[in-house]
Protein backbone atom coordinates (compact mmCIF):
# COMPACT_ATOMS: atom_id res chain seq x y z
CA UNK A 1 -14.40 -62.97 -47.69
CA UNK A 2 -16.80 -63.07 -45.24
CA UNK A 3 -15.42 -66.38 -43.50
CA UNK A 4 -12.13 -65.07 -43.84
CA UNK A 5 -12.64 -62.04 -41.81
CA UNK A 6 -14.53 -64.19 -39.11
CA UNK A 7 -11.44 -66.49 -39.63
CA UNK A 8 -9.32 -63.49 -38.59
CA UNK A 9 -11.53 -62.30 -35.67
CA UNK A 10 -11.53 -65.87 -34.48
CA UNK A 11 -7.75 -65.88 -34.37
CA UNK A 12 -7.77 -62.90 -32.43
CA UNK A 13 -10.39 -64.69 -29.54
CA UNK A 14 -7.94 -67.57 -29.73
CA UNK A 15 -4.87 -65.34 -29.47
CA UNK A 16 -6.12 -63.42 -26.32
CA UNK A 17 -7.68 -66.55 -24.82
CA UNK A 18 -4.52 -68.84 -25.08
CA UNK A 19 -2.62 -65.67 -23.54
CA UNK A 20 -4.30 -65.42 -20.77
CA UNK A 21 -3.79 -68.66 -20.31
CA UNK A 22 0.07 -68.59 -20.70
CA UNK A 23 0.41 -65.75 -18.51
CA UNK A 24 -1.69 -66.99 -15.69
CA UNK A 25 0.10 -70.65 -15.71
CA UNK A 26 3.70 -68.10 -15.48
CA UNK A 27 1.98 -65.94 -12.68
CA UNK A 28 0.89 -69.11 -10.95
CA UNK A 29 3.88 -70.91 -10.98
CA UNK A 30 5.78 -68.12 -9.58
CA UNK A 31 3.57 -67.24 -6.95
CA UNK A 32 3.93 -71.05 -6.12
CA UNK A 33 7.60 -70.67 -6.21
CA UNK A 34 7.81 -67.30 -3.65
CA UNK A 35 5.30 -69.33 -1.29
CA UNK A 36 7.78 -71.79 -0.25
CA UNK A 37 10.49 -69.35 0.06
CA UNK A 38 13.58 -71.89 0.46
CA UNK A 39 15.40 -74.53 -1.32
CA UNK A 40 15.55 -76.79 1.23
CA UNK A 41 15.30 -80.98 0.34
CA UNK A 42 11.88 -81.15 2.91
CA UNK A 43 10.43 -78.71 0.36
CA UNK A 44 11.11 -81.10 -2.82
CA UNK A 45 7.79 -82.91 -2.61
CA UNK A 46 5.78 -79.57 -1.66
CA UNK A 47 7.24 -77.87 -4.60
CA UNK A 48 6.34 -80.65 -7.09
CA UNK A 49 3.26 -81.34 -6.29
CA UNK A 50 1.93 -77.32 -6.46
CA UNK A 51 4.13 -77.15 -9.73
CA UNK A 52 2.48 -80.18 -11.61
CA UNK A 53 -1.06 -79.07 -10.79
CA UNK A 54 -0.52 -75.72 -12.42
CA UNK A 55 1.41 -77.19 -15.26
CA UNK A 56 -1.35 -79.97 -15.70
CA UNK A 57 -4.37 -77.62 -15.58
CA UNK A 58 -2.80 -74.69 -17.59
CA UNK A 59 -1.81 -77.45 -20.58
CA UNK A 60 -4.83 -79.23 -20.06
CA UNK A 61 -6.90 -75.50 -20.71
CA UNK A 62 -4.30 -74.57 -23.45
CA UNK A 63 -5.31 -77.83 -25.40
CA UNK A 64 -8.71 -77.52 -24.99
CA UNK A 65 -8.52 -74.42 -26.34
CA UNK A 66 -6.65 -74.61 -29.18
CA UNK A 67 -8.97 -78.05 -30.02
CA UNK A 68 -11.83 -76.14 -29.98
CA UNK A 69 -10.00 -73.07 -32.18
CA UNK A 70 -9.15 -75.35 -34.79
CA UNK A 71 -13.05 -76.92 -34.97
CA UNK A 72 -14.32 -73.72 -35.43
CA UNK A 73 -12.24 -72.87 -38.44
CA UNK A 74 -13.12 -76.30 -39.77
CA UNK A 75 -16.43 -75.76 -39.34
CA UNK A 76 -16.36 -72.25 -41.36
CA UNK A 77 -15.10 -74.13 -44.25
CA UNK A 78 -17.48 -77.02 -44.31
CA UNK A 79 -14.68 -79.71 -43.75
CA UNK A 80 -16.05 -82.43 -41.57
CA UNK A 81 -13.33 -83.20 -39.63
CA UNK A 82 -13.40 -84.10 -35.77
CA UNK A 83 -10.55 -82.38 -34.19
CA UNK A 84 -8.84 -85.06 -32.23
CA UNK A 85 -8.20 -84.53 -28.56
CA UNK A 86 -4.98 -83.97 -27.80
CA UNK A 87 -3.04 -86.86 -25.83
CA UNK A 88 -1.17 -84.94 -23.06
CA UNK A 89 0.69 -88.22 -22.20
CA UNK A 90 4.56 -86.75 -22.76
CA UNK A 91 3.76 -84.12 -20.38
CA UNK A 92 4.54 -85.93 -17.53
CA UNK A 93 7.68 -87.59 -18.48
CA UNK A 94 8.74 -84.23 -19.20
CA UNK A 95 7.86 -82.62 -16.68
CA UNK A 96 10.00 -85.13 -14.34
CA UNK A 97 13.11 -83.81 -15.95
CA UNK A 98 12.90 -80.31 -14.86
CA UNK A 99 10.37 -79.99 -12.08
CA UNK A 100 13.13 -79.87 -9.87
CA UNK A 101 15.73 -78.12 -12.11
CA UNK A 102 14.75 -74.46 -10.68
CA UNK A 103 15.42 -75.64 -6.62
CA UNK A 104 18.73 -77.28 -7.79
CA UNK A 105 19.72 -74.31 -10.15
CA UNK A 106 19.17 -71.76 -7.23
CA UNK A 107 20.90 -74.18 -4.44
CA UNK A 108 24.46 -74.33 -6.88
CA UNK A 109 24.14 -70.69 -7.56
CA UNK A 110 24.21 -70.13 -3.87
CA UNK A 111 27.00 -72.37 -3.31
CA UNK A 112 29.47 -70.55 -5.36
CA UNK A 113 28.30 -67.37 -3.42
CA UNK A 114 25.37 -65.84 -5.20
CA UNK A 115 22.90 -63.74 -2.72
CA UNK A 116 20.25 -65.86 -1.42
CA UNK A 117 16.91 -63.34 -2.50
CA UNK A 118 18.86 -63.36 -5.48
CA UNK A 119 18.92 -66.94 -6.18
CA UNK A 120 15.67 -67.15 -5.32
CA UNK A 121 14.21 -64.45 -7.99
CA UNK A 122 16.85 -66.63 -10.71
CA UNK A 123 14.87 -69.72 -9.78
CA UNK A 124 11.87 -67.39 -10.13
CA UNK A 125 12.79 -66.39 -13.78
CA UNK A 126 13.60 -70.06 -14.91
CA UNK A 127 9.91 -71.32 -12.92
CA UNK A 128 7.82 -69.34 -15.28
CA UNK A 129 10.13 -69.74 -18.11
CA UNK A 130 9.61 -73.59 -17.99
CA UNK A 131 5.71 -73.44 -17.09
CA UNK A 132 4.92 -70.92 -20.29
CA UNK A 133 7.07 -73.18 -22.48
CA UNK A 134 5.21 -76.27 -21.16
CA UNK A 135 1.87 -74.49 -22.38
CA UNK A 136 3.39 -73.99 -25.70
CA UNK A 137 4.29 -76.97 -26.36
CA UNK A 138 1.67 -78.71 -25.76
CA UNK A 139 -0.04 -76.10 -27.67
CA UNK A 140 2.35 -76.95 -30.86
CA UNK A 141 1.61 -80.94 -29.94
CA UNK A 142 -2.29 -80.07 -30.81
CA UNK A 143 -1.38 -78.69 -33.61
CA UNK A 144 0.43 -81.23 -34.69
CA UNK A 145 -1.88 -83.84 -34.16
CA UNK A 146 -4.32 -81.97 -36.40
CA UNK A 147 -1.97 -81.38 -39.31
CA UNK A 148 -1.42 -85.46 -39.36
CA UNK A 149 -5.03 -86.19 -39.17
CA UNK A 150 -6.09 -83.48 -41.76
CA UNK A 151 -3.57 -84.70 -44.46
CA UNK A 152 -5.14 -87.44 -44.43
CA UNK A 153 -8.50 -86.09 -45.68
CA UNK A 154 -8.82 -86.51 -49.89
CA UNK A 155 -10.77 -84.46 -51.15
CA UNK A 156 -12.64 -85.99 -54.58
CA UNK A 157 -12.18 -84.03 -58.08
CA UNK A 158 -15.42 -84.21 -59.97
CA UNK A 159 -15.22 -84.74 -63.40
CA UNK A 160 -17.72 -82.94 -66.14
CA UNK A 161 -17.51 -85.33 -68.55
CA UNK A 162 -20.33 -87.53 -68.60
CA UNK A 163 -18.81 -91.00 -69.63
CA UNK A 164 -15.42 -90.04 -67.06
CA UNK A 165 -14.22 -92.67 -65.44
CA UNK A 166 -13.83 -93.06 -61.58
CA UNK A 167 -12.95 -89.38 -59.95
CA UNK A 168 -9.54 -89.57 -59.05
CA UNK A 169 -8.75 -88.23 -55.18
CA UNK A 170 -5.93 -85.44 -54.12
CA UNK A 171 -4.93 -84.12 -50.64
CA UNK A 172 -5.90 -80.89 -49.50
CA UNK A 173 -2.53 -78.47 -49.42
CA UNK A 174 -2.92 -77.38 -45.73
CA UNK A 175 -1.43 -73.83 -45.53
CA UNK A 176 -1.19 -71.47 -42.31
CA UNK A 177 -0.52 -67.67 -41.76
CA UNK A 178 0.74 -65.92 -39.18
CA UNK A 179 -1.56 -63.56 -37.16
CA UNK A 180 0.35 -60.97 -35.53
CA UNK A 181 -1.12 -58.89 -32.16
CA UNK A 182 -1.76 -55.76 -32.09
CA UNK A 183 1.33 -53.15 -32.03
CA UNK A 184 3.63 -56.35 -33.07
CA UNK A 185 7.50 -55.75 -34.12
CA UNK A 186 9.06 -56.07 -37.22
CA UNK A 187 10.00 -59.34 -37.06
CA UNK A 188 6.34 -60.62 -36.23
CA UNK A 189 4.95 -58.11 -39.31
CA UNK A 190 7.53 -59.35 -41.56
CA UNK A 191 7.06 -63.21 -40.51
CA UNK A 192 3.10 -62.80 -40.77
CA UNK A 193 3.54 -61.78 -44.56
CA UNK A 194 3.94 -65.46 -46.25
CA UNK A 195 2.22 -68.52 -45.87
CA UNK A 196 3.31 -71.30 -44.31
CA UNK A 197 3.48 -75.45 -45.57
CA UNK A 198 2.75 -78.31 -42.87
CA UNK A 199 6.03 -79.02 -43.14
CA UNK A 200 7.45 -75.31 -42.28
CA UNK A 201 5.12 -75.08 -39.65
CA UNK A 202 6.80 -78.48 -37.93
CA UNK A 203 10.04 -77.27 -38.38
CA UNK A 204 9.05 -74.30 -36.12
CA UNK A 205 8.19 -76.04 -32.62
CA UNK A 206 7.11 -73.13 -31.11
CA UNK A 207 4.22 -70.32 -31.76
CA UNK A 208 5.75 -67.96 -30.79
CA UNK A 209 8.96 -66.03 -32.41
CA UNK A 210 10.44 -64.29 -29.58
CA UNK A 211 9.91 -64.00 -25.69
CA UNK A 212 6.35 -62.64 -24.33
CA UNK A 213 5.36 -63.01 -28.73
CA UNK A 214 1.79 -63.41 -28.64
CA UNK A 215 1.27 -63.87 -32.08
CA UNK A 216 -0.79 -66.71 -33.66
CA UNK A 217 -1.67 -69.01 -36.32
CA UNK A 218 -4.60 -70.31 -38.33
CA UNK A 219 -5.78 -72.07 -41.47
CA UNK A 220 -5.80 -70.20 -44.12
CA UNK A 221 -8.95 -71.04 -46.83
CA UNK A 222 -8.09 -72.14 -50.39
CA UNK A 223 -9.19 -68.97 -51.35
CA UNK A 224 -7.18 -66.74 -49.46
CA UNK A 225 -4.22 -69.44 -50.89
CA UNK A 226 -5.03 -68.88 -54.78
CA UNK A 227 -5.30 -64.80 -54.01
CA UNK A 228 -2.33 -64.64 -51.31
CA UNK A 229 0.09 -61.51 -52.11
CA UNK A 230 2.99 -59.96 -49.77
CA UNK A 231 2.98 -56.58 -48.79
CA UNK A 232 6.73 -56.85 -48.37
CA UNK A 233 7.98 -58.59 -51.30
CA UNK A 234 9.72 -55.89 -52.73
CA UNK A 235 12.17 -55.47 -50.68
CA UNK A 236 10.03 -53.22 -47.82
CA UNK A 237 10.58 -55.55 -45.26
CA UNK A 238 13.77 -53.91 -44.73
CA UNK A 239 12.35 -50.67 -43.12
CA UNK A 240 9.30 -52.78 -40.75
CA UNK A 241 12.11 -55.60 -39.71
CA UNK A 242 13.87 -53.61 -36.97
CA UNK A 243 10.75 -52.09 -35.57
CA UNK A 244 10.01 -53.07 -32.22
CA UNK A 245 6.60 -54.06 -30.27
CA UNK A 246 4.86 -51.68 -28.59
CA UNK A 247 3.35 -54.06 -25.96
CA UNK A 248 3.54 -55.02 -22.66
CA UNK A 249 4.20 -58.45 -21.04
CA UNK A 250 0.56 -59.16 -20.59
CA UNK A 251 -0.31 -58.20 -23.72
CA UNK A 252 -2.49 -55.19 -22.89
């Protein structure tokens, strides 16, 4: 229990850490944005240059965090297992489809007669909408890369009998669990009470459930697996669903 509880507290460190992260990349991007203060075509190369830098260094830190998260866990449960580091290569081609999409979105909206400050806080909106994602995702792409290279750990099943032949080998099951922030809604609470297969976790490409979610994930231990029970099975999730967050933005 004692790992567990670090486990938790860990995910907590990670939680904050990766937010601040997030929120600083959105803040930084949008500041970025308001600096140039026009849509104009000289501005293009400006704008794209200030934009990849904070996308580049905000992913690059959100990676490196969320290696380093998922060592640490490792390390609790005595799995030797070098977390690889994550390849950051898509970002880039990404990032070339829609590093512009915020000048040209605020430009058309202009051209059918929108307000020009008003344009410009829509652009502002879709700027840090598309940097926080970016951080996410590349976020989820760690992740990822540390489910496939975790599966493929076996794990030996010793044998008491004396005369047994060869110990056959299994893979580890690899489960998660949601950890919600403090003051989370419903939906988080509700989410957070099951465990989660590598293959469910895939399926959901991003951490977070909602806008400004701050919610996490982590390994859960075998343990915790074998002894898992929901607090909402019965049909309580019902009454928590609907409740909303008490947070800010920030997460304070």
């Amino acid at each position: 229990m004692a790992n567990e509880a670090l486990l938790d507290r860990l995910a907590d460190v990670y939680q904050q850490g990766f937010s601040r992260v997030q929120i600083a990349a959105e803040q930084a991007a949008q500041d970025a944005w308001y600096s140039l203060d026009s849509f104009a075509g000289e501005d293009e190369d400006e704008w794209n240059a200030a934009y990849w830098a904070i996308v580049l260094g905000a992913t690059a830190a959100a990676t490196g965090l969320a290696t380093a998260y998922l060592q640490y866990q490792l390390d609790l449960e005595g799995i030797d297992f070098d977390v690889p580091s994550p390849d950051l290569g898509w970002l880039e081609e990404d990032f070339n489809v829609w590093k512009q999409s915020p000048m040209v979105a605020s430009r058309i909206a202009i051209s059918k007669g929108l307000d020009p400050a008003e344009a410009l806080t829509a652009g502002a909106t879709r700027v840090t909408r598309l940097a926080g994602t970016a951080v996410r995702e590349a976020e989820q792409r760690a992740l990822d890369e540390f489910i496939e290279g975790l599966s493929d750990i076996e794990v030996e099943v010793t044998l008491e009998e004396v005369d047994a032949p060869k110990p056959k080998v299994k893979k580890e099951k690899v489960s998660f669990r949601r950890i919600t922030q403090q003051g989370s809604c419903g939906w988080c609470r509700v989410a957070a009470d099951r465990l989660y297969s590598e293959k469910a976790k895939r399926d959901h490409p991003l951490g977070a459930w909602h806008e400004y979610c701050r919610c996490t994930w982590r390994k859960v231990t075998s343990g915790e697996a074998a002894a898992w029970e929901q607090r909402y099975a019965g049909g309580e999730w019902r009454s928590v669903i609907e409740e909303r967050a008490t947070v800010t933005q920030t997460g304070e």
